[in-house]
PDB file of N, CA and C in Angstrom:
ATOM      1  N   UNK A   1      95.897  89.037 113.178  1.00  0.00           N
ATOM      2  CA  UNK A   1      95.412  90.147 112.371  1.00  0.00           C
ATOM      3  C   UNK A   1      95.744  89.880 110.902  1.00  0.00           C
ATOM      4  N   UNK A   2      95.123  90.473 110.172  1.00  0.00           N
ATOM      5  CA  UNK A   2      95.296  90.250 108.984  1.00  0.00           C
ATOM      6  C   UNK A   2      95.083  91.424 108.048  1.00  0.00           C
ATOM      7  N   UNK A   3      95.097  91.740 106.659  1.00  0.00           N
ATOM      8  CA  UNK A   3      95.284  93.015 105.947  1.00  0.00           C
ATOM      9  C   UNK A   3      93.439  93.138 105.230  1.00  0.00           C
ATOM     10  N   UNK A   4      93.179  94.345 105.193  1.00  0.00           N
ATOM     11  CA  UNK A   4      92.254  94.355 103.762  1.00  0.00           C
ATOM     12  C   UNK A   4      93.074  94.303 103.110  1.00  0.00           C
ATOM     13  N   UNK A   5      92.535  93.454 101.735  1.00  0.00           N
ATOM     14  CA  UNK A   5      93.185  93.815 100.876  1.00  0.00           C
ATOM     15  C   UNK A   5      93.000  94.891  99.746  1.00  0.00           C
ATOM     16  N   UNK A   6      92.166  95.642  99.777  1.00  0.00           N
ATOM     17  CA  UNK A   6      91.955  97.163  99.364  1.00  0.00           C
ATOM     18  C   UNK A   6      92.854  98.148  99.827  1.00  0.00           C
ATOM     19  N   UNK A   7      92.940  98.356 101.050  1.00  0.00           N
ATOM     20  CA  UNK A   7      93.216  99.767 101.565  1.00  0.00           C
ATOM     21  C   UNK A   7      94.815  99.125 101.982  1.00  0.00           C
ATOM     22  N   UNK A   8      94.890  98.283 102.922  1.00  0.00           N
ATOM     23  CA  UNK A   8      95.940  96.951 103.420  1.00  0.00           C
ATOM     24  C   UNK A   8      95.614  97.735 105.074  1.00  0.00           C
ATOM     25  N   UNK A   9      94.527  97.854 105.295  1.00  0.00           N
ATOM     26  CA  UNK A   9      94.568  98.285 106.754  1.00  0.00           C
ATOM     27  C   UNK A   9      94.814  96.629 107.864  1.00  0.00           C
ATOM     28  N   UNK A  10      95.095  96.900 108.627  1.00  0.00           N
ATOM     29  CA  UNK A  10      95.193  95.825 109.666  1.00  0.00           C
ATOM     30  C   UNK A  10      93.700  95.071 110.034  1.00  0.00           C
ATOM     31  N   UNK A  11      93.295  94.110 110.007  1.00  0.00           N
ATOM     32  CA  UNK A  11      91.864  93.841 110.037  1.00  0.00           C
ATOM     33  C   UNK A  11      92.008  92.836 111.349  1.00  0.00           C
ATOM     34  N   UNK A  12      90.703  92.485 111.642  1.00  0.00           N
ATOM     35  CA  UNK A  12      90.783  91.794 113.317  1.00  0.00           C
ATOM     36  C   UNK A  12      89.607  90.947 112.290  1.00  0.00           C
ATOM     37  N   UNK A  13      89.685  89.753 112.007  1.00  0.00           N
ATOM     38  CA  UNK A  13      88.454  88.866 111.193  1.00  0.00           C
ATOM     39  C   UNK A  13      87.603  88.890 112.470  1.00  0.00           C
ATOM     40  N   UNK A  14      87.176  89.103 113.855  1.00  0.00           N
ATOM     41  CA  UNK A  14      86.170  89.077 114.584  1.00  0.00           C
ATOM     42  C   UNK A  14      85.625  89.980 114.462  1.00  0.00           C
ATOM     43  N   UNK A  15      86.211  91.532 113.839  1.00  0.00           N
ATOM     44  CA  UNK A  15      85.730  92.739 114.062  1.00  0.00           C
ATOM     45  C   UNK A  15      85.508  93.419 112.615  1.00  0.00           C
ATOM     46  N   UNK A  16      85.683  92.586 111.721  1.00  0.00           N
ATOM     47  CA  UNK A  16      85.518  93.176 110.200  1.00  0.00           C
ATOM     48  C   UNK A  16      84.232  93.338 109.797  1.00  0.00           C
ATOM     49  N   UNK A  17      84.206  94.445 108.792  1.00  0.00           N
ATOM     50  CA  UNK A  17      82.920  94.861 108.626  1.00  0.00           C
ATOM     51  C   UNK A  17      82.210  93.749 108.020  1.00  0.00           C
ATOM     52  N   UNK A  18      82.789  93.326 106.914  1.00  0.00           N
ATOM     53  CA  UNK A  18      81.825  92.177 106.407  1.00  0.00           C
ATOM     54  C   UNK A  18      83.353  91.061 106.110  1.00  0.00           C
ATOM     55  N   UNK A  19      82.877  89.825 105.679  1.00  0.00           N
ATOM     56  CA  UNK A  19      84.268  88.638 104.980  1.00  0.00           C
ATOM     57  C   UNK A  19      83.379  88.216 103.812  1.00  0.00           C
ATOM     58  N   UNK A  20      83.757  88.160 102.851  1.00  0.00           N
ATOM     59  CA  UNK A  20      83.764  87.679 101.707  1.00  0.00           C
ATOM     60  C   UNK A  20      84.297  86.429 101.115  1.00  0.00           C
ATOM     61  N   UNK A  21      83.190  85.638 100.910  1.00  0.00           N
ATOM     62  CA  UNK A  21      84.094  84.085  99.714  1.00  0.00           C
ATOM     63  C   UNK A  21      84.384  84.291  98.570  1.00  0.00           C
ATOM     64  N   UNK A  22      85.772  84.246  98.119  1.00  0.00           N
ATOM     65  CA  UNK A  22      85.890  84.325  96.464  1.00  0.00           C
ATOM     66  C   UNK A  22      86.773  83.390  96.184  1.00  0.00           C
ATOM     67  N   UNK A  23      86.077  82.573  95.052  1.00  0.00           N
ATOM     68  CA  UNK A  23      87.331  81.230  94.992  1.00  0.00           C
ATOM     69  C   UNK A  23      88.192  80.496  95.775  1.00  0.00           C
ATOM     70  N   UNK A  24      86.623  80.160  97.224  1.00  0.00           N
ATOM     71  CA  UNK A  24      87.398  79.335  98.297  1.00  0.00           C
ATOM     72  C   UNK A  24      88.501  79.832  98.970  1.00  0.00           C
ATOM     73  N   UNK A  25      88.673  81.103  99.192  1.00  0.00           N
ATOM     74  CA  UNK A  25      89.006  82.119 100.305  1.00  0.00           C
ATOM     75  C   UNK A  25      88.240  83.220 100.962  1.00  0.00           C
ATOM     76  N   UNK A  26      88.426  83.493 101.902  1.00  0.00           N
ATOM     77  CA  UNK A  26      88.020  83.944 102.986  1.00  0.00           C
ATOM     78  C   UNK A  26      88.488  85.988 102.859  1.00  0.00           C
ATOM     79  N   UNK A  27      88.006  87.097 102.630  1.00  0.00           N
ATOM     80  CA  UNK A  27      88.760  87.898 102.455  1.00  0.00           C
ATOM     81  C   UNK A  27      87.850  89.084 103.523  1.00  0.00           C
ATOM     82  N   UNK A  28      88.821  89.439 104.448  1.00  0.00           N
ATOM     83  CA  UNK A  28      88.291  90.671 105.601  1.00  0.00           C
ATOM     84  C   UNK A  28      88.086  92.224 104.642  1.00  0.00           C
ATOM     85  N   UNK A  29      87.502  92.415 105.000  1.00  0.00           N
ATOM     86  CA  UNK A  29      87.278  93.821 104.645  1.00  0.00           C
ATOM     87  C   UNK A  29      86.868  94.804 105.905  1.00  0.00           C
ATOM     88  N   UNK A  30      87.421  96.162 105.661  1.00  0.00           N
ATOM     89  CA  UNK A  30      87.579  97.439 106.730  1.00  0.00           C
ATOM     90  C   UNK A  30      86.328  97.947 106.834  1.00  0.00           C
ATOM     91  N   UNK A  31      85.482  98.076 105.720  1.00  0.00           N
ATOM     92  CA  UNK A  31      84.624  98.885 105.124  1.00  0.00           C
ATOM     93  C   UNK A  31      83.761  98.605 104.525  1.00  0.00           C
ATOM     94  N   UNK A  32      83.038  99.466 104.430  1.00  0.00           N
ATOM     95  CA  UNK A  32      81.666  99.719 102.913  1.00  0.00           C
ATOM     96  C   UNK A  32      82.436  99.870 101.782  1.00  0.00           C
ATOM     97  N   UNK A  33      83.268 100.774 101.981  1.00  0.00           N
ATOM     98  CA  UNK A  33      84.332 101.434 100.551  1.00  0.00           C
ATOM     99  C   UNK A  33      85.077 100.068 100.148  1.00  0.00           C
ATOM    100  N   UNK A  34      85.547  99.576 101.376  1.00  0.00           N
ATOM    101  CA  UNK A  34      86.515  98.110 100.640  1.00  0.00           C
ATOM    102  C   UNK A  34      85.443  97.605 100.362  1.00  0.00           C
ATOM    103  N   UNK A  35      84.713  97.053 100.985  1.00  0.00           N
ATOM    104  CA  UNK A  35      83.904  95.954 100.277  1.00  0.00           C
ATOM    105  C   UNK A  35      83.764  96.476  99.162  1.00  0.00           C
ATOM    106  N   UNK A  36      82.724  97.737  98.698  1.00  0.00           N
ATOM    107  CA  UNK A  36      82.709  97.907  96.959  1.00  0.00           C
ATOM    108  C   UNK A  36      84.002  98.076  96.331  1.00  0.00           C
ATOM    109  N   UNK A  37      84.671  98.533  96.777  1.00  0.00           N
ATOM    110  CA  UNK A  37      85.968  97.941  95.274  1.00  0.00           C
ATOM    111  C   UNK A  37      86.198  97.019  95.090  1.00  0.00           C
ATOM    112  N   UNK A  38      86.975  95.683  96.519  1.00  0.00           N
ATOM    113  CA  UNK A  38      86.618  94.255  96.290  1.00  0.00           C
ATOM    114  C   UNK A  38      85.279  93.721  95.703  1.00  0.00           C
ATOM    115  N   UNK A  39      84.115  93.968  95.531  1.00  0.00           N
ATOM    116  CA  UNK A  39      83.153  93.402  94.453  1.00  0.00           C
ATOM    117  C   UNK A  39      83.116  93.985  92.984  1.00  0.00           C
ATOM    118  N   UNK A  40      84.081  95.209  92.893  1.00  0.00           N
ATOM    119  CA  UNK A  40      83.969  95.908  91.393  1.00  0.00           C
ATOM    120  C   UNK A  40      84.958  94.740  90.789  1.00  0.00           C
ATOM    121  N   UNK A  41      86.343  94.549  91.826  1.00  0.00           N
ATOM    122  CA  UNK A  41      87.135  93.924  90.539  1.00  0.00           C
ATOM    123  C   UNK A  41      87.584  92.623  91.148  1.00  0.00           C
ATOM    124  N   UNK A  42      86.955  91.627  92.031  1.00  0.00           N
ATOM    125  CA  UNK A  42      87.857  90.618  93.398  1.00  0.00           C
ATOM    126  C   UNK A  42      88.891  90.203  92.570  1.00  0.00           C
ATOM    127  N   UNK A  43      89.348  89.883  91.349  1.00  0.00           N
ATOM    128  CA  UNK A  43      90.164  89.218  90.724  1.00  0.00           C
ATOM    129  C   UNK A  43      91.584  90.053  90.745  1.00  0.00           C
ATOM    130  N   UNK A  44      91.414  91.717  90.896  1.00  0.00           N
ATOM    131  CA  UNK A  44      92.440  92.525  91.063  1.00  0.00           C
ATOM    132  C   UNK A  44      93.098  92.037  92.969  1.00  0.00           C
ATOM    133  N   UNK A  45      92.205  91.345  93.957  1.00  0.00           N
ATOM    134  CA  UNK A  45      92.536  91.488  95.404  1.00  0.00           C
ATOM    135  C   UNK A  45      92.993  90.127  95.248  1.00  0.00           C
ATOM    136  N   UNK A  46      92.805  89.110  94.748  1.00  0.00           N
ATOM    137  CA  UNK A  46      92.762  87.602  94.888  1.00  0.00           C
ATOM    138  C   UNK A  46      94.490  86.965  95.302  1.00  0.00           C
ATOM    139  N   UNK A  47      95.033  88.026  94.682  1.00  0.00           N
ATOM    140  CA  UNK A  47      96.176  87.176  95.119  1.00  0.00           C
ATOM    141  C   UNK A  47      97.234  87.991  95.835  1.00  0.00           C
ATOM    142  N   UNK A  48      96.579  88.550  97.254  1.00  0.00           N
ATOM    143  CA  UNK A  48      96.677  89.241  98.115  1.00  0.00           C
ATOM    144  C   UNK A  48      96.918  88.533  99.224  1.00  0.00           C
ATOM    145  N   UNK A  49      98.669  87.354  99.687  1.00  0.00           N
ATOM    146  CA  UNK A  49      98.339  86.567 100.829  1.00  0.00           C
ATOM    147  C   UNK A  49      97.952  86.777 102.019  1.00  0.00           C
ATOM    148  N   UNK A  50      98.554  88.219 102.442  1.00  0.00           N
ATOM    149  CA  UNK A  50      98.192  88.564 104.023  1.00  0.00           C
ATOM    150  C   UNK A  50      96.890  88.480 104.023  1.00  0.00           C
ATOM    151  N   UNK A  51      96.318  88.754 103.201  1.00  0.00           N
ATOM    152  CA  UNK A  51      94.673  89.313 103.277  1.00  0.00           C
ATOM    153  C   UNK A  51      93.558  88.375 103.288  1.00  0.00           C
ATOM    154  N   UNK A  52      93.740  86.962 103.309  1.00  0.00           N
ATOM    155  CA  UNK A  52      92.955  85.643 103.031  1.00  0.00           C
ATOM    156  C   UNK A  52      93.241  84.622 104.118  1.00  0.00           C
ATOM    157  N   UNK A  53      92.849  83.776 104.113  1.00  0.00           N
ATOM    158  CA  UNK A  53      92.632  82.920 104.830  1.00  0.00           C
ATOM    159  C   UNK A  53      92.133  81.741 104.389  1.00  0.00           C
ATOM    160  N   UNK A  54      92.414  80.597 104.100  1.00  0.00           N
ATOM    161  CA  UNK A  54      91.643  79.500 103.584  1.00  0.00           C
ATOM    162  C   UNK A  54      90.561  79.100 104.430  1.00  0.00           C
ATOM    163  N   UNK A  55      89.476  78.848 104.214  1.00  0.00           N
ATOM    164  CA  UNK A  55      87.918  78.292 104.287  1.00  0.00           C
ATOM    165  C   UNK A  55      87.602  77.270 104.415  1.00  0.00           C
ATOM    166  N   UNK A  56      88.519  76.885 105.781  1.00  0.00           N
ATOM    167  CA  UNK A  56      88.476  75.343 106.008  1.00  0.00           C
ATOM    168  C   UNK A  56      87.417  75.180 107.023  1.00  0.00           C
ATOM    169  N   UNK A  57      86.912  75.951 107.434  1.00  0.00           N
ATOM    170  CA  UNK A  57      85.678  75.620 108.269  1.00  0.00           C
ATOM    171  C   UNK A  57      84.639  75.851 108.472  1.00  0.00           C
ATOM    172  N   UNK A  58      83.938  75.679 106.718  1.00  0.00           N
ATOM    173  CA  UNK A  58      82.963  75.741 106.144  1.00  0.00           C
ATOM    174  C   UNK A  58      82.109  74.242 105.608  1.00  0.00           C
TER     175      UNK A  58
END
């Protein structure tokens, strides 16, 4: 499991609403609501470790 990093809810990356690439990480999101704040500011979530995952299998 892993965190949004918006809200820091517990996320399941099989069951997340959407994942997001930003600067060659991987970031779960809970929501509609997370996702739009993570696209208003990603640079405020970026250095959020629980919440990422590196994008190695892309």
């Amino acid at each position: 499991m892993l965190r949004d990093p918006v809200c820091g809810k517990k996320v399941n990356p099989n069951k997340a609403h959407i994942q997001i690439e930003y600067k060659s990480e991987t970031y779960y999101l809970c929501c509609p609501l997370c996702q739009s704040e993570f696209e208003k500011n990603p640079e405020k979530y970026h250095h959020s470790p629980e919440s990422r995952k590196k994008s190695s299998r892309h």
